[in-house]
N, C-alpha and C. Protein backbone atom coordinates (compact mmCIF):
# COMPACT_ATOMS: atom_id res chain seq x y z
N UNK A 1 0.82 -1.20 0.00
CA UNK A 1 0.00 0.00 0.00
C UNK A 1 0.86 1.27 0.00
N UNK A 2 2.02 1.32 1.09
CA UNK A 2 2.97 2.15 0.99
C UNK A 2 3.74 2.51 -0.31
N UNK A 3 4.17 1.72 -1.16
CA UNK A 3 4.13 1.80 -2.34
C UNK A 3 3.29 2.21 -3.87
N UNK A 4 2.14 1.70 -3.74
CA UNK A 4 1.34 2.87 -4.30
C UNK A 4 1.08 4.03 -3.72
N UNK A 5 0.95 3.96 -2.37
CA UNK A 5 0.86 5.82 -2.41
C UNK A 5 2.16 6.82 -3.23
N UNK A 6 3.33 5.66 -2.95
CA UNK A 6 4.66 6.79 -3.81
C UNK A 6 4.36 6.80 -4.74
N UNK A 7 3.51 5.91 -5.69
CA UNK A 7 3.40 6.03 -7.45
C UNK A 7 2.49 6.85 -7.44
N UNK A 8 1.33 7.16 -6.34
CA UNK A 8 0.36 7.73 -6.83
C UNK A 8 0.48 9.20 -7.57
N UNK A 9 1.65 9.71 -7.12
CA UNK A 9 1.37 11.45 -7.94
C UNK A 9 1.94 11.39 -8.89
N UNK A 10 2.76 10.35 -9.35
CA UNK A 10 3.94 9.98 -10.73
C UNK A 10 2.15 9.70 -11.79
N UNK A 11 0.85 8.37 -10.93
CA UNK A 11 0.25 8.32 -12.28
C UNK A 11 -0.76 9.69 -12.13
N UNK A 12 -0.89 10.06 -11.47
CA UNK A 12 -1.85 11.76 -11.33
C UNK A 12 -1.86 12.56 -12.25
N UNK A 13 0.28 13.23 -12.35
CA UNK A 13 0.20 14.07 -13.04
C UNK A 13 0.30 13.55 -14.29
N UNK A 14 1.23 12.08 -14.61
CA UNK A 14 1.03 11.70 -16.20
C UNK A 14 -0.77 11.50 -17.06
N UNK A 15 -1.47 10.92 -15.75
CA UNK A 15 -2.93 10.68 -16.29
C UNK A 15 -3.55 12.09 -16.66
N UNK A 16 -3.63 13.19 -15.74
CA UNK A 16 -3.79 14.47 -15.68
C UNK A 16 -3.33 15.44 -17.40
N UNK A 17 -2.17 15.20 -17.44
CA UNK A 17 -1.56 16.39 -18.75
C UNK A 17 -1.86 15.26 -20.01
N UNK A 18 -2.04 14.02 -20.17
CA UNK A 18 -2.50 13.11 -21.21
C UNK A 18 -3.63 13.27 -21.36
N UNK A 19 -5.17 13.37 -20.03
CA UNK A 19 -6.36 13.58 -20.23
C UNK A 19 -6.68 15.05 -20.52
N UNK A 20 -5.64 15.72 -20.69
CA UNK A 20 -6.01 17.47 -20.51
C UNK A 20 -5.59 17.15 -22.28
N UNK A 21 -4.40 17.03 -22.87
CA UNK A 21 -4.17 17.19 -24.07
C UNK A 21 -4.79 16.13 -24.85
N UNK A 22 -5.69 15.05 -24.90
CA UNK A 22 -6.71 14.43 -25.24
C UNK A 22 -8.08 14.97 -25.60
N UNK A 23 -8.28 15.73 -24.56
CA UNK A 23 -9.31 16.95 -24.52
C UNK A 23 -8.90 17.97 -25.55
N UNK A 24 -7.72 18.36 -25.45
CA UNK A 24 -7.91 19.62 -26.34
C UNK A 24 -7.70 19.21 -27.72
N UNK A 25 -6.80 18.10 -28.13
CA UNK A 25 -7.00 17.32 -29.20
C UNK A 25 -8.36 16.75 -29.97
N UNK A 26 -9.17 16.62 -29.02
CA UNK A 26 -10.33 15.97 -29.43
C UNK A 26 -11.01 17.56 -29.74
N UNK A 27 -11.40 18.80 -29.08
CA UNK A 27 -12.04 19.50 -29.85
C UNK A 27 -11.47 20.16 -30.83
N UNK A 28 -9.88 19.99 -30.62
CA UNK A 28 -9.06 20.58 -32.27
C UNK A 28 -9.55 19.69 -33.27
N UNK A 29 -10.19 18.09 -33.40
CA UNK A 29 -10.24 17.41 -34.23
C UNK A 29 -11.77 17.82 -34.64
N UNK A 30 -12.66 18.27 -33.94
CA UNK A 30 -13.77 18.85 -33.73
C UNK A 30 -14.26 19.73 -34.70
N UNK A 31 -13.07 20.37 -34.74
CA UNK A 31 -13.22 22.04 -35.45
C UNK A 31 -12.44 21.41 -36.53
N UNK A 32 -11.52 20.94 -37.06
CA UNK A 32 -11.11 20.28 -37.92
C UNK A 32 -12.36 19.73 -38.75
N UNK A 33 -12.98 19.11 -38.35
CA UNK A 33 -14.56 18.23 -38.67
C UNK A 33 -15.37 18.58 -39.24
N UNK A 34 -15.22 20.19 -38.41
CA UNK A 34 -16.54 21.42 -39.05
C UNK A 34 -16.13 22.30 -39.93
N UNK A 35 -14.69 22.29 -40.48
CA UNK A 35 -14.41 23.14 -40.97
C UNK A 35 -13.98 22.41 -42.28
N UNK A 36 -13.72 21.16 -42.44
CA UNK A 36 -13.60 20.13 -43.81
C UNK A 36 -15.41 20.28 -44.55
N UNK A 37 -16.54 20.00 -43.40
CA UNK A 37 -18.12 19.85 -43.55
C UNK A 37 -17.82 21.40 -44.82
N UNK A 38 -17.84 22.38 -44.14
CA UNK A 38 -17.71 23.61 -45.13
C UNK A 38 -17.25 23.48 -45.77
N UNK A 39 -16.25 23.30 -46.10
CA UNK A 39 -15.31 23.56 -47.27
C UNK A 39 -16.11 22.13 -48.09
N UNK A 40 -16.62 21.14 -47.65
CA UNK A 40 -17.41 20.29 -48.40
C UNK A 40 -18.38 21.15 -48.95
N UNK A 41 -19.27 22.34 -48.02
CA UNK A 41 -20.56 22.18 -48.53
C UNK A 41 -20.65 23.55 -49.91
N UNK A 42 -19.10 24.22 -49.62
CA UNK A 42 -19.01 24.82 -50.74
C UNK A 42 -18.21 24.27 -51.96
N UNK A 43 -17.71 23.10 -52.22
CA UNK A 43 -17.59 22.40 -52.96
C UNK A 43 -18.76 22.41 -53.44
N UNK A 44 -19.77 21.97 -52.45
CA UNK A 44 -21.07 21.18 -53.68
C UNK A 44 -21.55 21.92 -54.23
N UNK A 45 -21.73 23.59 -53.72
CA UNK A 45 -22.11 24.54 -53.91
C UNK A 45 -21.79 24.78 -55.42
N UNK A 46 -20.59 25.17 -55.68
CA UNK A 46 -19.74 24.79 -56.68
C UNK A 46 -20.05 24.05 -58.02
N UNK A 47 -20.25 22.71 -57.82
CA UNK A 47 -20.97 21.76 -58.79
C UNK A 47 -22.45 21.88 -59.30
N UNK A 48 -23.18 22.18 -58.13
CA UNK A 48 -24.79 22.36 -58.21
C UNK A 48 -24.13 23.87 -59.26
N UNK A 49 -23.96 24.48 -59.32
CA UNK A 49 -23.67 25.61 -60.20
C UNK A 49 -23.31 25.47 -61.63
N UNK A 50 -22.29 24.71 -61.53
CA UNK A 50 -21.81 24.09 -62.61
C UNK A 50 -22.44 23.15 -63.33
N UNK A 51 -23.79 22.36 -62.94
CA UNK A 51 -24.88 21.76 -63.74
C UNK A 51 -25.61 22.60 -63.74
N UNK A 52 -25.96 23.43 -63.23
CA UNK A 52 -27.07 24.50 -63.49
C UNK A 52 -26.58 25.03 -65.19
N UNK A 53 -25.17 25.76 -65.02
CA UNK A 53 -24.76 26.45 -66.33
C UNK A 53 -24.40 25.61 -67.85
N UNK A 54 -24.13 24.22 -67.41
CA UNK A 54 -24.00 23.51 -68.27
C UNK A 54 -25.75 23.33 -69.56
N UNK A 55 -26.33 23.24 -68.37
CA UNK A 55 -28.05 23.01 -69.03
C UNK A 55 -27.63 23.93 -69.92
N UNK A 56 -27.18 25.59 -69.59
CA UNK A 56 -27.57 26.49 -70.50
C UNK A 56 -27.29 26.30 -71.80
N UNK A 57 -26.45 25.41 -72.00
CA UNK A 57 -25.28 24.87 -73.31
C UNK A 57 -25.83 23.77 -73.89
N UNK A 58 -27.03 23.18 -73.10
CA UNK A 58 -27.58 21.72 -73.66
C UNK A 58 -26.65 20.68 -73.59
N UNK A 59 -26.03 20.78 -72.69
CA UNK A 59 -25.04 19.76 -72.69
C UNK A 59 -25.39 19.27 -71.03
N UNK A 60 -26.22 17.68 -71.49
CA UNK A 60 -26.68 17.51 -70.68
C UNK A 60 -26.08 16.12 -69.94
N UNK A 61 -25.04 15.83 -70.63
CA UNK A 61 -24.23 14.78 -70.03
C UNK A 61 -23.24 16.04 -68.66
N UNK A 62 -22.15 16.91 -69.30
CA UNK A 62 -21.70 17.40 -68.28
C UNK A 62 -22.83 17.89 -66.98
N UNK A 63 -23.86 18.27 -67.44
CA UNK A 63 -24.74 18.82 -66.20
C UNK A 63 -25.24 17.50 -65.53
N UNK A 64 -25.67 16.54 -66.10
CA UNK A 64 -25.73 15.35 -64.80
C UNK A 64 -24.32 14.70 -64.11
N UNK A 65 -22.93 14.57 -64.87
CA UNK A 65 -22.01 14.64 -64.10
C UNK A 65 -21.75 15.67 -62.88
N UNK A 66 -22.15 17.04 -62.83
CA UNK A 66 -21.53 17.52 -61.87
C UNK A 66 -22.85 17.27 -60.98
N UNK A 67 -23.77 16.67 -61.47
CA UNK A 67 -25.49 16.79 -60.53
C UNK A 67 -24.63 15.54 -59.46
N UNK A 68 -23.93 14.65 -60.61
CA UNK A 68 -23.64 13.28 -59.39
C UNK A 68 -22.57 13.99 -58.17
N UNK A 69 -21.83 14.26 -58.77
CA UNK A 69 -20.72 14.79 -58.19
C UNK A 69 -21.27 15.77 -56.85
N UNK A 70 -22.03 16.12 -56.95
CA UNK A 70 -22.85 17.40 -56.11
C UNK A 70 -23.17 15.95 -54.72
N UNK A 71 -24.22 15.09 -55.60
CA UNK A 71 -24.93 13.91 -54.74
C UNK A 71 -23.54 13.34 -53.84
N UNK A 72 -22.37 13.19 -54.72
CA UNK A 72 -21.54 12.54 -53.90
C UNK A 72 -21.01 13.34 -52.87
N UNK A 73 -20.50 14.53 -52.87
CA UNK A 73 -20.26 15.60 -52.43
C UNK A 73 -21.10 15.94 -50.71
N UNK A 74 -22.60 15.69 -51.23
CA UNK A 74 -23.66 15.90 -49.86
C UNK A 74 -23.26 14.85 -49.21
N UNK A 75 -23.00 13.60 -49.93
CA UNK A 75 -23.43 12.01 -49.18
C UNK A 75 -21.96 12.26 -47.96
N UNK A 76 -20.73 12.94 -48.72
CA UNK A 76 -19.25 13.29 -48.20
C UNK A 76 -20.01 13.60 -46.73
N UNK A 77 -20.29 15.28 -46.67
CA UNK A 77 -20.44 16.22 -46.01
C UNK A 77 -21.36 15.44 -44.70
N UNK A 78 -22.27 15.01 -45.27
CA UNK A 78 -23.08 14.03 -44.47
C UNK A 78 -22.63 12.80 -43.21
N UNK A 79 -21.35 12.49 -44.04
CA UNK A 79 -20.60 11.25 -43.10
C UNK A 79 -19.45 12.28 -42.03
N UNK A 80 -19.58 13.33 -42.81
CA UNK A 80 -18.75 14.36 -41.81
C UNK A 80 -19.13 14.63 -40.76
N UNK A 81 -20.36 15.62 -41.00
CA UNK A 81 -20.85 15.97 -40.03
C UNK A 81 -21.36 15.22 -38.93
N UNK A 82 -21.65 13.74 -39.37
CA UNK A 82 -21.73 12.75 -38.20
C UNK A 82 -20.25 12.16 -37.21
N UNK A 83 -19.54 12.04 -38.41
CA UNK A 83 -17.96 12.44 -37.67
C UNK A 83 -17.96 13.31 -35.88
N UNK A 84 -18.67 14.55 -36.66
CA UNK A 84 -18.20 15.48 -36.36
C UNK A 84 -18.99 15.71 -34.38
N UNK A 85 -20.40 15.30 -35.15
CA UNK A 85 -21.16 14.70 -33.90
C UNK A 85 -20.74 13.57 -32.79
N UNK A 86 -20.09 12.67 -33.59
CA UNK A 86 -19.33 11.55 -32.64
C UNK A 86 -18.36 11.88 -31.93
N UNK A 87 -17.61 13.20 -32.34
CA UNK A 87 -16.50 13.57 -31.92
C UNK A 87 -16.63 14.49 -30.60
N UNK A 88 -17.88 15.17 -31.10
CA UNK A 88 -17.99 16.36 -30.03
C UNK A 88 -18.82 15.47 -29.03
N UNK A 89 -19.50 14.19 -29.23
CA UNK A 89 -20.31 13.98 -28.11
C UNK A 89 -19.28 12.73 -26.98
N UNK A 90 -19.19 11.92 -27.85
CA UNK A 90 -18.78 10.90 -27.15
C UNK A 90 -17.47 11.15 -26.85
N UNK A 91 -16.33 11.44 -27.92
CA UNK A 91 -15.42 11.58 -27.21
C UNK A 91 -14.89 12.62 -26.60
N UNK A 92 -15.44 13.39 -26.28
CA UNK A 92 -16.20 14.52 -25.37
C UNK A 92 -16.31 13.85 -24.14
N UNK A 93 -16.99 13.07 -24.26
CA UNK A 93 -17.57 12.20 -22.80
C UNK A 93 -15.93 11.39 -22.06
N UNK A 94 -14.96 11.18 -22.50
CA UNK A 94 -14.35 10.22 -21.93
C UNK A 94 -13.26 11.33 -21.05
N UNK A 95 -13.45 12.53 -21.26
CA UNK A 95 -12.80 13.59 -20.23
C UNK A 95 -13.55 14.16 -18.75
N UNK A 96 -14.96 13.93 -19.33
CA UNK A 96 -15.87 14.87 -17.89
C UNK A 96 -15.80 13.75 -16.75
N UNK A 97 -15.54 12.82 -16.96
CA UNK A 97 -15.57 11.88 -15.81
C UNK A 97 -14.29 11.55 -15.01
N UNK A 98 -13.35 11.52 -16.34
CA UNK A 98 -11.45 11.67 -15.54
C UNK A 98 -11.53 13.14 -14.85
N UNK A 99 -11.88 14.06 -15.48
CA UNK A 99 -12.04 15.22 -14.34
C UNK A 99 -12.19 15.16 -12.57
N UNK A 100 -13.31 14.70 -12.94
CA UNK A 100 -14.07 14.76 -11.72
C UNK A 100 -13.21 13.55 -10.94
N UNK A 101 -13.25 12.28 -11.88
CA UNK A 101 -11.85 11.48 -10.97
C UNK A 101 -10.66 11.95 -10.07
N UNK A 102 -10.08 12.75 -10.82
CA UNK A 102 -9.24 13.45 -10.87
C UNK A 102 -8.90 14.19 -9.31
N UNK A 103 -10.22 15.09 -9.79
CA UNK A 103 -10.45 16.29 -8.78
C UNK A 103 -10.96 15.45 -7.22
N UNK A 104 -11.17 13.87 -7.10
CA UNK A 104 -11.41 13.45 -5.93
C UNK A 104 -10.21 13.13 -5.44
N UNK A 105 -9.28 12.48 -6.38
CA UNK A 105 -8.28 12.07 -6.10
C UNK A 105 -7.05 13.15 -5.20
N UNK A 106 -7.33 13.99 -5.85
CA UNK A 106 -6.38 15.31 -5.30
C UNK A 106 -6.99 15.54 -4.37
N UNK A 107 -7.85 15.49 -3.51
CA UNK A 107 -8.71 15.86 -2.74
C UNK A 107 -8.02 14.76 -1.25
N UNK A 108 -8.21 13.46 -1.85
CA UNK A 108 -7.64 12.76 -0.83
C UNK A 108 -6.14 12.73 -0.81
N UNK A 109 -5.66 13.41 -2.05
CA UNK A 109 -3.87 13.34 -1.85
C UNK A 109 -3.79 14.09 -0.99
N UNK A 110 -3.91 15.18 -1.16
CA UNK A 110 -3.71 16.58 -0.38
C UNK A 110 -3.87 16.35 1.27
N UNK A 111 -5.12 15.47 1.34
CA UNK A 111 -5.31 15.05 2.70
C UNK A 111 -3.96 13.79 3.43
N UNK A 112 -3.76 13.12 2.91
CA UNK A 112 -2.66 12.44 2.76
C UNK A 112 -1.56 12.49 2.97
N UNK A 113 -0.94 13.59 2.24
CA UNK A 113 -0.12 14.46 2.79
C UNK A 113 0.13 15.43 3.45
N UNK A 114 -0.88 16.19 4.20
CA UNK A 114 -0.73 16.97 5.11
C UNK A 114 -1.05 16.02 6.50
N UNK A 115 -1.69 14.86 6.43
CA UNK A 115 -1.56 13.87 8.12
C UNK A 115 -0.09 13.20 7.74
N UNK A 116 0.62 12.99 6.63
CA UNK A 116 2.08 12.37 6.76
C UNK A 116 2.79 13.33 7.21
N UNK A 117 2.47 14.63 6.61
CA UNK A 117 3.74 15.92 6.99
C UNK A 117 3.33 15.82 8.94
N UNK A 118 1.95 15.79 8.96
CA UNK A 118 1.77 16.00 10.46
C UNK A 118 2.78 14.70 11.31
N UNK A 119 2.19 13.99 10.92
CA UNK A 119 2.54 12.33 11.46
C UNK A 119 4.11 12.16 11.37
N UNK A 120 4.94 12.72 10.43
CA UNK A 120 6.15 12.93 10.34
C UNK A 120 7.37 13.37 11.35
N UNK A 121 6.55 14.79 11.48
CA UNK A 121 6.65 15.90 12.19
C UNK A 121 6.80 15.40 13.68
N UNK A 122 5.80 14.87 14.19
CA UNK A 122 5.51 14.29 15.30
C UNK A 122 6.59 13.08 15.76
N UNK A 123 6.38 12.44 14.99
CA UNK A 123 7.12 11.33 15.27
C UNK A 123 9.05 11.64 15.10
N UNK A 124 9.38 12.45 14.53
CA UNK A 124 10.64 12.51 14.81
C UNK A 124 10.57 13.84 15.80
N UNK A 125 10.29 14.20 16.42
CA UNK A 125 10.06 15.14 17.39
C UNK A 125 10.47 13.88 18.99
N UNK A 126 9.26 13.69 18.80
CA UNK A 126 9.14 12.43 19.73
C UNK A 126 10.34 11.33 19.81
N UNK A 127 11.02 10.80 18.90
CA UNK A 127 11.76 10.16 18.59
C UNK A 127 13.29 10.73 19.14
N UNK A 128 13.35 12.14 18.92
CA UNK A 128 14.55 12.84 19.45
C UNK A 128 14.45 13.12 20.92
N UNK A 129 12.66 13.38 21.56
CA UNK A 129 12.39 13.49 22.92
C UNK A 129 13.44 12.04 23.33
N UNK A 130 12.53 11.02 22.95
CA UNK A 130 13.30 9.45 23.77
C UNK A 130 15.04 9.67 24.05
N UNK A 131 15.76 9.95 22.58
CA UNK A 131 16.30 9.69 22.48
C UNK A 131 17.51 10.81 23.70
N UNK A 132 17.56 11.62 24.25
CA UNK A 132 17.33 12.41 24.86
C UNK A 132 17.28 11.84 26.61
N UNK A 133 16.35 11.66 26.68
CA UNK A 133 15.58 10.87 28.05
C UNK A 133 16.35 9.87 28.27
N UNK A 134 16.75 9.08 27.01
CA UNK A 134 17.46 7.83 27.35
C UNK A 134 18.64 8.21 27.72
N UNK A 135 19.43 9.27 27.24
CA UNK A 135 20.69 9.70 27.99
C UNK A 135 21.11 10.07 29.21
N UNK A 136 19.65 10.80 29.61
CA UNK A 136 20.15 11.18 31.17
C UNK A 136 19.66 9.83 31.98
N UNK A 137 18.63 8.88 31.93
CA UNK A 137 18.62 8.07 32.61
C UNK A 137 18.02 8.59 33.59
N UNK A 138 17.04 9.02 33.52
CA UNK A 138 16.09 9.02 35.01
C UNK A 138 14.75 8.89 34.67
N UNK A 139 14.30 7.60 34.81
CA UNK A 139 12.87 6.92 34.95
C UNK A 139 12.05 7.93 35.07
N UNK A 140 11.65 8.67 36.26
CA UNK A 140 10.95 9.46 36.15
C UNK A 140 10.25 10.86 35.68
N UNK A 141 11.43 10.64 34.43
CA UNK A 141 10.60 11.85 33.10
C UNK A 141 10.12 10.81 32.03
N UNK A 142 10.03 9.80 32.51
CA UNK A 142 9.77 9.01 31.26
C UNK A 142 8.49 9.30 30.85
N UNK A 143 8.01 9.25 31.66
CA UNK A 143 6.64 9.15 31.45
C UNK A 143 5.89 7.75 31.38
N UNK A 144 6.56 6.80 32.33
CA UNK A 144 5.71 5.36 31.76
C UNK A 144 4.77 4.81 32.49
N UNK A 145 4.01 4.27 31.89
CA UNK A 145 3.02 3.36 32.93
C UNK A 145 3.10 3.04 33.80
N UNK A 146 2.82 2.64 34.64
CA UNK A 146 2.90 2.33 35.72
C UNK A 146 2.78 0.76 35.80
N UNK A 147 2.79 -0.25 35.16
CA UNK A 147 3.06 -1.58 34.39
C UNK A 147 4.72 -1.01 33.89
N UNK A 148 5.03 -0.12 33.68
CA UNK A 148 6.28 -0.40 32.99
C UNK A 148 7.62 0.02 33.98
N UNK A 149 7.17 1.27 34.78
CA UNK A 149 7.46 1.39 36.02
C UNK A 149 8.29 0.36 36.97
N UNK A 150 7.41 -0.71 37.40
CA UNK A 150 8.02 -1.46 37.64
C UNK A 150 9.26 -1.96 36.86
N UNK A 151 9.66 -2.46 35.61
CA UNK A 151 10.37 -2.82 35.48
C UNK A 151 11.66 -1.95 34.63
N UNK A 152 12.07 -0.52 35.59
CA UNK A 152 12.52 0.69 35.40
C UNK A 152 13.74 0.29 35.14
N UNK A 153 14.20 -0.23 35.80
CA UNK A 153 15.82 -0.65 35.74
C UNK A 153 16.18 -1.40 34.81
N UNK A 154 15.34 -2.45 34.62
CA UNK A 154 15.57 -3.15 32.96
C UNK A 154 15.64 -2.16 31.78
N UNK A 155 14.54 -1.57 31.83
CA UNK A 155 14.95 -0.35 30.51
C UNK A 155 16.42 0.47 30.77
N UNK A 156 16.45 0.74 31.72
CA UNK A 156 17.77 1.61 31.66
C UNK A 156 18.86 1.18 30.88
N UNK A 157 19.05 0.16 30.71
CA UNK A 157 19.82 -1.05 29.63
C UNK A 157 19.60 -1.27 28.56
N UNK A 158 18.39 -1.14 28.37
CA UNK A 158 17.51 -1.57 26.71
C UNK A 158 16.83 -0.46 25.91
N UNK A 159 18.01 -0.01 25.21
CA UNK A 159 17.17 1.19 24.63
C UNK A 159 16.34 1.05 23.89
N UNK A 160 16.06 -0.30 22.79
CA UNK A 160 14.64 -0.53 22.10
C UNK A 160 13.67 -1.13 23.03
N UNK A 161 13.56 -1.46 24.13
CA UNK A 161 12.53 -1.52 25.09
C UNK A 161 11.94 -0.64 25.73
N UNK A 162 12.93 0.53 26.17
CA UNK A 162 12.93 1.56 26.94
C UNK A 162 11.92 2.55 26.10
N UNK A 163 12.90 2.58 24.88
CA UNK A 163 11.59 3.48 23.58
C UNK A 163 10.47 3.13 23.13
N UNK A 164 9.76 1.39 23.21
CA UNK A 164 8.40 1.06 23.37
C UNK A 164 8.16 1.64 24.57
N UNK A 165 8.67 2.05 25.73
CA UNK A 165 7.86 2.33 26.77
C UNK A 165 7.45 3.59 27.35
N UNK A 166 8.53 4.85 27.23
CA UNK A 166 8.70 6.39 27.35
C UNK A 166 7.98 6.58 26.71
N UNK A 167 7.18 7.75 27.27
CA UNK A 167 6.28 8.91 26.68
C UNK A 167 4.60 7.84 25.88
N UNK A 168 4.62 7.21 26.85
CA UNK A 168 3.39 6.30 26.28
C UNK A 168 2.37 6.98 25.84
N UNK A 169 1.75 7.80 26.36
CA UNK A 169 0.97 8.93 26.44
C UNK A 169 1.14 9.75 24.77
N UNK A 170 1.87 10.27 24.61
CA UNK A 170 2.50 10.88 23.13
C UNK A 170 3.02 9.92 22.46
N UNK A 171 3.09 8.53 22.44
CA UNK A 171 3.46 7.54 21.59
C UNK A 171 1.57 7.17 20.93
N UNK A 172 0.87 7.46 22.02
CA UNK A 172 -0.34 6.89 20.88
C UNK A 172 -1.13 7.83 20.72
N UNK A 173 -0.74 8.96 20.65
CA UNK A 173 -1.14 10.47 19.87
C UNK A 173 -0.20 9.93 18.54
N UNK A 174 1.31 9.96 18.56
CA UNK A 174 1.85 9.35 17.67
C UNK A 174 1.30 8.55 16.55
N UNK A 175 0.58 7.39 17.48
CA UNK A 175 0.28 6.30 16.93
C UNK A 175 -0.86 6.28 16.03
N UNK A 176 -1.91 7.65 16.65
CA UNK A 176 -3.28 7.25 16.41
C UNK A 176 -3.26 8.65 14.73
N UNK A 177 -1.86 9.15 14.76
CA UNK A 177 -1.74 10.29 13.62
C UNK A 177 -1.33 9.29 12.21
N UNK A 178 -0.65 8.37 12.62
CA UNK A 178 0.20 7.17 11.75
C UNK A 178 -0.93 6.76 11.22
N UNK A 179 -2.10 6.53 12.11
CA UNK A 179 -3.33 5.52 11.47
C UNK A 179 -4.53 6.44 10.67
N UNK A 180 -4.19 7.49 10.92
CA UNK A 180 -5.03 8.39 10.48
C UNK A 180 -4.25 8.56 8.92
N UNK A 181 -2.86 9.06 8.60
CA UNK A 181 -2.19 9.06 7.52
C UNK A 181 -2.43 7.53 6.83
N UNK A 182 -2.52 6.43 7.21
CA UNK A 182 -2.65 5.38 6.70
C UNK A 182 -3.86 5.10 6.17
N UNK A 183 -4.73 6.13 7.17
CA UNK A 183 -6.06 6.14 6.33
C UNK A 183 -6.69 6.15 5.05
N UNK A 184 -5.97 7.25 5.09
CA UNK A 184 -6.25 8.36 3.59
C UNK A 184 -5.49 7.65 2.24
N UNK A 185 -4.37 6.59 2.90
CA UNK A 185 -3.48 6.02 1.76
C UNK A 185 -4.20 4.83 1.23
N UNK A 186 -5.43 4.24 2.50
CA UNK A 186 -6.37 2.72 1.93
C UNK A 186 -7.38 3.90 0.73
N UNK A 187 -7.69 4.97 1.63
CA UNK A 187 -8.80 5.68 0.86
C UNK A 187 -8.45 6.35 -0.74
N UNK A 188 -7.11 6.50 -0.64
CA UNK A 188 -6.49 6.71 -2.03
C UNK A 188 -7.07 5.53 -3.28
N UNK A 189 -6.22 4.50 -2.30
CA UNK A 189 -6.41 3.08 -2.77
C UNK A 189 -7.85 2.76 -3.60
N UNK A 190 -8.79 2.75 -2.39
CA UNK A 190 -10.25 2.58 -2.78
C UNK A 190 -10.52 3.26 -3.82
N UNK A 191 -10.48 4.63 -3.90
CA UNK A 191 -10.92 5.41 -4.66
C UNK A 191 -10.53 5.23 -6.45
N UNK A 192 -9.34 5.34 -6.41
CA UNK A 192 -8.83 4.63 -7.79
C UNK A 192 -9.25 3.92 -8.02
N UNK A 193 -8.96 2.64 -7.37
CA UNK A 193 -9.59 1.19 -8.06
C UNK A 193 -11.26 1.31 -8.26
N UNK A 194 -12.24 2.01 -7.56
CA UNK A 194 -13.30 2.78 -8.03
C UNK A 194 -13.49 3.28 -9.03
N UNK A 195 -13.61 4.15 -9.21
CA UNK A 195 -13.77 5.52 -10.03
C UNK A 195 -12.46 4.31 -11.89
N UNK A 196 -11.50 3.74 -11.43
CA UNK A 196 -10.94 3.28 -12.51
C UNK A 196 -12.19 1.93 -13.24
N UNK A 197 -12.87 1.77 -12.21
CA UNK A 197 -13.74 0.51 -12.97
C UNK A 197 -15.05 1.00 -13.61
N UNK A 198 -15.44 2.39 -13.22
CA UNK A 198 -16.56 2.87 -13.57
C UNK A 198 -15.89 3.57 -14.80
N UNK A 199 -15.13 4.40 -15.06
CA UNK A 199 -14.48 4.75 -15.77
C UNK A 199 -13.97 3.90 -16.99
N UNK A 200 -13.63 2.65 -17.12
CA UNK A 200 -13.13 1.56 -17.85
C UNK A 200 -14.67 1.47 -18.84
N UNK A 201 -15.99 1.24 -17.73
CA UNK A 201 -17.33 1.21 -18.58
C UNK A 201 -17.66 1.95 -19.08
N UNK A 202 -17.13 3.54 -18.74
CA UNK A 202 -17.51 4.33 -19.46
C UNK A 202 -16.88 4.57 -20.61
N UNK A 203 -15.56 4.67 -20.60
CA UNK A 203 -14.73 4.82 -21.76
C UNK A 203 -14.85 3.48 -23.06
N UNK A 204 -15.26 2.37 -22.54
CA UNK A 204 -15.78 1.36 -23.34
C UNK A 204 -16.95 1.67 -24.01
N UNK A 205 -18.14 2.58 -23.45
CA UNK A 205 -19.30 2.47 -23.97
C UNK A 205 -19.17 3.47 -24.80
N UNK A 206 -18.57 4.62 -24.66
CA UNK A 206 -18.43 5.56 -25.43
C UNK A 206 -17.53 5.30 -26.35
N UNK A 207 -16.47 4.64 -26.50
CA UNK A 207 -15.58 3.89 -27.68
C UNK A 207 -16.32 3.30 -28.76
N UNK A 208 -17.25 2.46 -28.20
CA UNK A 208 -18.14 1.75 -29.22
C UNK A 208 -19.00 2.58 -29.88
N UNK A 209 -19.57 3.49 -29.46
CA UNK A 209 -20.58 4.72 -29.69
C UNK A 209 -19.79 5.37 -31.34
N UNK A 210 -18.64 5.27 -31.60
CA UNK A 210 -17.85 5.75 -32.24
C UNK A 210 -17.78 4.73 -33.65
């Protein structure tokens, strides 16, 4: 788990600037779409003209050539503009939802890392208190239980015993900040593997749509 939380902002910002330039790609291809449709529909424009003037000449083979040419021309413009619809709708659609993914995800990073910076903070604070305490050797700043108390003189010897036992009190303030940061790292967890499976159906259904 500790390990995906370190990957998590490596896939954030790569998923993030790929779904942002996907987006803007997709409505550059958009306007691309609508702007071929025109230049189609004055093409046909064009031809329908050019059988019109041909009639004037009785020349009625060139005027049904450009009549087809016109027909083929609409039938063009036609597969465009549905292009053009598929483009702006659906794949349109496979960004508003990484957004909002997105924007939860940062939501719990942010949280994440401000209980690690806390939990951090704390714990080497605390860590330098012990370490400290253990030098002068007098039990009674320890702060220990009174279960541990008793066996005062053994710690004085054992400094990884001694440091399960000092400052018990601020060891599970410590403890209970660790579990709180660990929280947010299952909730990272959850959330991705979420939002990635709903997301997978969506980007599938809208693929096919295409």
């Amino acid at each position: 788990m500790l390990e995906f939380s370190d990957k998590l902002p490596v896939f954030m910002n790569i998923y993030q600037s790929n779904t942002e330039k996907l987006h803007s790609l997709t409505r550059q291809l958009t306007e691309q779409y609508e702007d071929i449709s025109n230049t189609i529909s004055q093409m046909s424009e064009c031809t329908r003209q050019l059988s019109k003037v041909y009639k004037l000449t009785d020349d009625v083979n060139f005027s049904n050539l450009f009549q087809d040419i016109d027909t083929m021309m609409t039938r063009w413009r036609e597969v465009n503009e549905t292009m053009t619809k598929t483009c702006a709708s659906n794949l349109a659609m496979f960004h508003t939802f990484p957004t909002l993914h997105m924007n939860s995800l940062k939501r719990l990073e942010n949280n994440k890392i401000t209980h690690h910076t806390i939990y951090e903070k704390t714990a080497v604070a605390l860590e330098k208190k012990k370490e400290r305490a253990f030098k002068i050797k007098d039990i009674t700043k320890w702060d220990l239980s009174t279960e541990d108390m008793k066996r005062g003189s053994e710690l004085l010897d054992n400094r990884e015993e001694a440091f399960k036992a000092m400052f018990y009190k601020e060891q599970e303030e410590a403890d209970s900040l660790r579990d709180t940061y660990y929280f947010f790292i299952n909730q990272c967890y959850k959330e991705i593997r979420r939002t990635n499976r709903y997301e997978m159906l969506n980007t599938h259904n809208n693929y096919i749509k295409l």
